[in-house]
Protein backbone atom coordinates (compact mmCIF):
# COMPACT_ATOMS: atom_id res chain seq x y z
CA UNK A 1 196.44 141.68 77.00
CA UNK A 2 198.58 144.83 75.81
CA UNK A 3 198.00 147.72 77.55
CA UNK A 4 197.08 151.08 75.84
CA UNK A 5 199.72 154.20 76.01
CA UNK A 6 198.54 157.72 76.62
CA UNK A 7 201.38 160.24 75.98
CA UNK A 8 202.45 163.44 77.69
CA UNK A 9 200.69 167.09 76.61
CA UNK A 10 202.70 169.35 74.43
CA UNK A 11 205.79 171.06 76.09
CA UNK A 12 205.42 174.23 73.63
CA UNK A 13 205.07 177.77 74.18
CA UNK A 14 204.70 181.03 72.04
CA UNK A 15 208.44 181.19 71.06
CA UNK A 16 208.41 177.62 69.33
CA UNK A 17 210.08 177.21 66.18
CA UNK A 18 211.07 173.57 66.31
CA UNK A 19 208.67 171.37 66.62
CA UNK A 20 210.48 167.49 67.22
CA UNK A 21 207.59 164.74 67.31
CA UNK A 22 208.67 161.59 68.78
CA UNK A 23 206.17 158.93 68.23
CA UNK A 24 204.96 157.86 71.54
CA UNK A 25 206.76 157.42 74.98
CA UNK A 26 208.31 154.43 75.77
CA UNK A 27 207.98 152.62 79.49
CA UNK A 28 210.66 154.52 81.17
CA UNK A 29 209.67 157.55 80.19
CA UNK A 30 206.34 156.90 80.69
CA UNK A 31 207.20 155.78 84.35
CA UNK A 32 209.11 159.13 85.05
CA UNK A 33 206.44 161.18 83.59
CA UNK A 34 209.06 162.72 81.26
CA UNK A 35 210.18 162.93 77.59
CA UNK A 36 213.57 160.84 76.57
CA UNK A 37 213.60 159.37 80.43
CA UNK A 38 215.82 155.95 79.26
CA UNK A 39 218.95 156.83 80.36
CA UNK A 40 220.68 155.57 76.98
CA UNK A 41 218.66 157.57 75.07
CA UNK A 42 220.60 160.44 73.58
CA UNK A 43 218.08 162.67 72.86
CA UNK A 44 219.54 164.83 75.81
CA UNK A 45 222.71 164.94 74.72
CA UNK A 46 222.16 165.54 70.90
CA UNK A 47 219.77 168.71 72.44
CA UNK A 48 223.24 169.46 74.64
CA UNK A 49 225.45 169.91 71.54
CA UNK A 50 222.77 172.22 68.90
CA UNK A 51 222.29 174.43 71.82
CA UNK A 52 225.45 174.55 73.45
CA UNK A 53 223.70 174.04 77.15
CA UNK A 54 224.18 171.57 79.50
CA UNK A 55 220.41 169.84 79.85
CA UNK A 56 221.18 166.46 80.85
CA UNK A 57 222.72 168.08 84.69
CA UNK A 58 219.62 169.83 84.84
CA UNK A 59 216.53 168.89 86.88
CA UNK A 60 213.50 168.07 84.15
CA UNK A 61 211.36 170.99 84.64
CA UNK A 62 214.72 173.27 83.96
CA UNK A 63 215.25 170.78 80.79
CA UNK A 64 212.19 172.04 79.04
CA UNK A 65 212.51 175.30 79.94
CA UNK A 66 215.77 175.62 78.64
CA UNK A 67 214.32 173.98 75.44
CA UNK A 68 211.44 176.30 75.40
CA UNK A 69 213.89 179.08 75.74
CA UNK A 70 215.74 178.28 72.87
CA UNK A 71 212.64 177.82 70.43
CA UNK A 72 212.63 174.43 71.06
CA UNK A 73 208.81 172.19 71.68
CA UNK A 74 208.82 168.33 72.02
CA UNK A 75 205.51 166.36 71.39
CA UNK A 76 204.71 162.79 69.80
CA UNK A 77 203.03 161.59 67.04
CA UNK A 78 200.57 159.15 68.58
CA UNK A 79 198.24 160.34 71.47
CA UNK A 80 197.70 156.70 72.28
CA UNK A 81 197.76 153.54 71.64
CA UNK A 82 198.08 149.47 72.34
CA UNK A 83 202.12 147.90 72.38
CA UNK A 84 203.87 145.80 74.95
CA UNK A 85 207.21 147.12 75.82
CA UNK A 86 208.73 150.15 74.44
CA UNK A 87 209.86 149.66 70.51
CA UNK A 88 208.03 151.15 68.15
CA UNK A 89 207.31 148.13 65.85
CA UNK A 90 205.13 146.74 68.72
CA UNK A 91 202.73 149.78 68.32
CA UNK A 92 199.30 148.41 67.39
CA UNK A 93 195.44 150.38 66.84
CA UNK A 94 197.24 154.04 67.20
CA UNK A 95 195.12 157.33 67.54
CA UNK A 96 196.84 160.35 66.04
CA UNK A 97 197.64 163.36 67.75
CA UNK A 98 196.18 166.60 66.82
CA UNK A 99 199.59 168.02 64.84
CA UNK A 100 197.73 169.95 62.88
CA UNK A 101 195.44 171.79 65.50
CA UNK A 102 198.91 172.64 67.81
CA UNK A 103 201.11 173.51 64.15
CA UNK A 104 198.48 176.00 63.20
CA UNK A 105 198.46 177.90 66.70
CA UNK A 106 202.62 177.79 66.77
CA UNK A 107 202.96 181.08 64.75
CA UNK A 108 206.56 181.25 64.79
CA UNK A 109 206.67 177.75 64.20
CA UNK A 110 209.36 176.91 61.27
CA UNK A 111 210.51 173.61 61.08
CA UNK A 112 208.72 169.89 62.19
CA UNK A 113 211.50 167.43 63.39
CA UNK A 114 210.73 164.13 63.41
CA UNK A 115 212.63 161.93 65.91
CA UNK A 116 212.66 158.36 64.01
CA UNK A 117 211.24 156.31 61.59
CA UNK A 118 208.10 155.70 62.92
CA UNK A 119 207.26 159.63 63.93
CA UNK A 120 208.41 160.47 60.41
CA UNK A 121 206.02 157.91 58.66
CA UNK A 122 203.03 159.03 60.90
CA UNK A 123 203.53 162.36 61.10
CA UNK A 124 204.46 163.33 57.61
CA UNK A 125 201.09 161.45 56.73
CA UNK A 126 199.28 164.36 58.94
CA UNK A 127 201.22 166.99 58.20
CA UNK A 128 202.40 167.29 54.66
CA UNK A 129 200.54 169.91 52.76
CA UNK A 130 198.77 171.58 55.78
CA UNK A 131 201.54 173.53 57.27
CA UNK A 132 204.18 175.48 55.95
CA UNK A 133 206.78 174.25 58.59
CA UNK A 134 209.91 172.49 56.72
CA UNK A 135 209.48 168.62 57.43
CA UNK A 136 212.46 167.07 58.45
CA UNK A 137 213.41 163.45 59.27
CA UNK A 138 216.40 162.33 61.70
CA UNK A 139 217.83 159.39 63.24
CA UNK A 140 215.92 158.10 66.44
CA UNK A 141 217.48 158.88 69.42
CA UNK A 142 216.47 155.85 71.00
CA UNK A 143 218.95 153.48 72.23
CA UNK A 144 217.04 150.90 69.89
CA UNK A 145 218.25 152.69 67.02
CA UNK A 146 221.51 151.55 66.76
CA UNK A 147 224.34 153.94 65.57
CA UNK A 148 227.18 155.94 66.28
CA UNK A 149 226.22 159.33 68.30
CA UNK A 150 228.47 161.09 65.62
CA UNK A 151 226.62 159.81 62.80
CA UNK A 152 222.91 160.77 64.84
CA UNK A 153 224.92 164.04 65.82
CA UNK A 154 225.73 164.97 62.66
CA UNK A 155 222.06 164.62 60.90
CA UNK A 156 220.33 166.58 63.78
CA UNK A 157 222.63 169.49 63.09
CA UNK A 158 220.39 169.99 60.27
CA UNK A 159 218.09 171.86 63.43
CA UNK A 160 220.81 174.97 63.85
CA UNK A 161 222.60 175.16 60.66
CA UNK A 162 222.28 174.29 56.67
CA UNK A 163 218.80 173.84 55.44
CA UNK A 164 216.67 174.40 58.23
CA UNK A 165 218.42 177.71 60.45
CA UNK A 166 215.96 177.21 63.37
CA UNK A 167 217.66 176.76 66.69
């Protein structure tokens, strides 16, 4: 039998104007109780070099404050739903998150940042013509998404600089 996911709760505040939407938490992180917990995962890091402030020494409560700090809210796709393991492809009978009901209470909201394929797919499905918020896909961060950290680097500087000045 596969066992069904719940996700985490919003980490977003009144001075959000990044949204990135993951698409649900995989087993480690779900085991820590924390966003991006795999320890390959680079989400951390990539978040390190927009910002220019050391998150991955930080404890995890300090982590999302410092995000929150910088305008910066992290929440998933999927509130729930049925997969074995941790890859996205092995997500099965999903229930949507409410994106629309947090988007439309993040006034300074500007920008939706979809962390991967899957989040991109789902979310822009919700999302696309019922917020104002640019839209913008990048390169998972997940160790199962295979590239270079320059090339994943490179595409998530879209969140401070060029088309979407958010960070």
């Amino acid at each position: 039998m596969t066992a069904r996911r719940t996700g985490f709760t919003p980490v977003v505040d009144g001075r959000t104007r990044v949204l990135i939407l993951g698409s649900l938490p995989g087993d480690a992180s779900l085991s820590a109780g924390q966003y991006y917990a795999h320890p390959r995962n680079a989400f951390w890091r990539l978040m390190e070099t927009l910002l220019g402030v050391p998150l991955a020494a930080l404890p995890y409560a300090a982590r999302l404050e410092a995000l929150l700090a910088q305008g910066v809210g992290l929440w998933d796709v999927i509130a729930s739903a049925e997969r074995r393991g941790s890859l996205d492809a092995a997500i099965r009978n999903p229930e949507a998150a409410d994106l629309i009901a947090l988007t439309t209470r993040l006034l300074a909201l500007k920008a939706v940042a979809f962390n991967g394929g899957t989040a991109a797919r789902a979310g822009r499905r919700i999302l696309e013509g019922e917020t104002t918020a640019a839209l913008l896909d990048l390169p998972s961060s997940s160790p199962a998404h295979a590239r270079p950290f320059d090339e994943k680097r490179a595409r998530w500087s879209a969140l401070s600089r060029g088309r979407v000045k958010t960070c």
